[in-house]
Protein backbone atom coordinates (compact mmCIF):
# COMPACT_ATOMS: atom_id res chain seq x y z
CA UNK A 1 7.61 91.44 -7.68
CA UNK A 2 8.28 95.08 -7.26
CA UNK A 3 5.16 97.55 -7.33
CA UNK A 4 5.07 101.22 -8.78
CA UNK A 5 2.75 103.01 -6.54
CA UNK A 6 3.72 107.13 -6.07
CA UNK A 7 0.66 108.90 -7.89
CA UNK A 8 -1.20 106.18 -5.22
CA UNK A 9 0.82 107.25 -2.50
CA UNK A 10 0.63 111.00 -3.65
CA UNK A 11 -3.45 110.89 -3.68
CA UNK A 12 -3.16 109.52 0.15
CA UNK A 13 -0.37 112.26 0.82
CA UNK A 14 -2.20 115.43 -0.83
CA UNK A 15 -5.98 113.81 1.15
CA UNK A 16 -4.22 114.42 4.09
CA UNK A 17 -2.13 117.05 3.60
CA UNK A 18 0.92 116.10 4.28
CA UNK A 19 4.51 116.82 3.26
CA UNK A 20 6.89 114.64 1.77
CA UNK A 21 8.88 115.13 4.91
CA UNK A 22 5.51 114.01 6.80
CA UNK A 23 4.63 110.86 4.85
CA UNK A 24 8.49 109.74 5.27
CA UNK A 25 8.39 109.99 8.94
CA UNK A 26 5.00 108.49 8.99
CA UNK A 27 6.56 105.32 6.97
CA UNK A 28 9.81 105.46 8.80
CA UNK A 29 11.61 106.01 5.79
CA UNK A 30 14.28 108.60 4.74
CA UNK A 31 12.79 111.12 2.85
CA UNK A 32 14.52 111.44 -0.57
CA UNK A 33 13.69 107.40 -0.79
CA UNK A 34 9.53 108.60 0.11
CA UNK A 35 10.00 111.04 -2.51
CA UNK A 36 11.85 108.50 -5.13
CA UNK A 37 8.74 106.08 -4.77
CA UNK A 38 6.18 108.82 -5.57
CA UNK A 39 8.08 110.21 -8.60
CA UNK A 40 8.16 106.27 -9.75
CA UNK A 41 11.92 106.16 -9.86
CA UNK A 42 11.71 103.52 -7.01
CA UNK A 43 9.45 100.50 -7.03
CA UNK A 44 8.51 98.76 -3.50
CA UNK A 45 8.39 94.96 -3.08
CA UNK A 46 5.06 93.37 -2.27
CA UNK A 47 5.95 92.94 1.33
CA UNK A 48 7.08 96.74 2.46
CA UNK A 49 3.79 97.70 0.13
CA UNK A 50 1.88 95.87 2.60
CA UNK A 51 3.73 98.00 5.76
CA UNK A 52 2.54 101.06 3.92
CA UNK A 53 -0.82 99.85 3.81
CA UNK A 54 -0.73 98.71 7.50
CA UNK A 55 0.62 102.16 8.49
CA UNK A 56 -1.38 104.33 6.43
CA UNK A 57 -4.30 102.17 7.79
CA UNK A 58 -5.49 101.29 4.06
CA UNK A 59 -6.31 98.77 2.11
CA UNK A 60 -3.29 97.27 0.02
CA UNK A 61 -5.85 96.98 -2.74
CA UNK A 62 -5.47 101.11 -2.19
CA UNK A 63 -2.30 101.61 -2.82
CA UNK A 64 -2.22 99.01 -6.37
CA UNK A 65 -1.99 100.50 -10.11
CA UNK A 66 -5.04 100.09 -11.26
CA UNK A 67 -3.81 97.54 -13.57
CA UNK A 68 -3.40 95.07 -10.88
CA UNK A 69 -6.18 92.74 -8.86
CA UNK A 70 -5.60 91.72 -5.55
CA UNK A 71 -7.02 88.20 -4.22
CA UNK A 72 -7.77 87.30 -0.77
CA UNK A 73 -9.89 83.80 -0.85
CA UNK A 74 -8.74 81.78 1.50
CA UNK A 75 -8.95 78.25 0.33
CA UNK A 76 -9.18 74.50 1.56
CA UNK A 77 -5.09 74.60 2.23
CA UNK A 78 -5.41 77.82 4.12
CA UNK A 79 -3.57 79.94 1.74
CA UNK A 80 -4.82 83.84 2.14
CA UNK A 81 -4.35 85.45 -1.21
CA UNK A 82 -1.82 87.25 -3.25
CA UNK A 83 -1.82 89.58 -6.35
CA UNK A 84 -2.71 89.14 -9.98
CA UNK A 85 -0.81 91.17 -12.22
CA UNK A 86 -1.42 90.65 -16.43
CA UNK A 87 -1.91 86.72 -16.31
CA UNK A 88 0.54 86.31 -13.75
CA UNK A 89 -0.11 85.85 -10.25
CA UNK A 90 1.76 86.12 -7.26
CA UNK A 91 1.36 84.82 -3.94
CA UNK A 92 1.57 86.99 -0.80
CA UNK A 93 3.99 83.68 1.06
CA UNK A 94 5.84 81.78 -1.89
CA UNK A 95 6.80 79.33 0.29
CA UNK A 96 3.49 78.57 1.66
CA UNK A 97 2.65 78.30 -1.92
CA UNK A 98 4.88 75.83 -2.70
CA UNK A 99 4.44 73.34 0.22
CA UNK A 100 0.76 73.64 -0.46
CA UNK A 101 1.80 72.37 -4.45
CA UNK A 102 3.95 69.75 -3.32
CA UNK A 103 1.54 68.17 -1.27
CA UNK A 104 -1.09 68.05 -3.66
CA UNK A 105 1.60 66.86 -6.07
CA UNK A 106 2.02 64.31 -3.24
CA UNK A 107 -1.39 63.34 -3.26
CA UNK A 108 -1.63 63.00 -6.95
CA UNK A 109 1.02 60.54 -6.87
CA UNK A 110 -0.27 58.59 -4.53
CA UNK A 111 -3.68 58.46 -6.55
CA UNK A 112 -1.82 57.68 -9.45
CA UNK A 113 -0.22 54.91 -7.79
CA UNK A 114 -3.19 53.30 -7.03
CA UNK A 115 -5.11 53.86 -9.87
CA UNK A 116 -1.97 51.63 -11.66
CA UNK A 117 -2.39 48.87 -9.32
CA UNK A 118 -5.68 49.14 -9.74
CA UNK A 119 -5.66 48.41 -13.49
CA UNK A 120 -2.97 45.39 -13.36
């Protein structure tokens, strides 16, 4: 999932008064690709959004379109969160995700199983 975020990064950019120049350095990133992301010609992927955050020493919720919720509920499994975007959401580790599925597809199996022995 790839985020839109320059009038976000802008706001943080003109608070502190930096340059474009500034902010690039700051992100360790070339400077025409700083200034692609805050005209929105560039997108960033979840992960490097995250860096930014980190960097900036902001939230990630901070830096989101404010069309976008961020969740951070860490449940029984141990999985920390990820973002909800329309009715879609997206987990900060997929793969964590989907170990976490197949063992409570695992489980549910096994139930099943049971509850069919069970009934013979």
């Amino acid at each position: 999932m790839k985020l839109r975020v320059g009038s976000k990064l802008l706001s943080i950019r003109d608070e502190r008064r930096l340059s474009q120049a500034e902010m690039a350095d700051l992100l360790d990133i070339p400077t025409s690709t700083y200034s692609r992301i805050e005209r929105n010609e560039t997108s960033l992927e979840v992960d490097k959004l995250a860096g930014f955050a980190e960097t900036l020493g902001v939230s990630m919720h901070d830096l989101l379109p404010e069309t976008i919720a961020m969740h951070s509920k860490i449940n029984n499994s141990g999985f920390g969160g990820g973002i909800i975007f329309g009715n879609q959401y997206f987990y900060t580790n997929e793969n964590d995700r989907v170990k976490q599925l197949v063992g409570e597809i695992n489980i549910l199996k096994s139930e099943l199983d049971q509850l069919r022995d069970t009934a013979r």
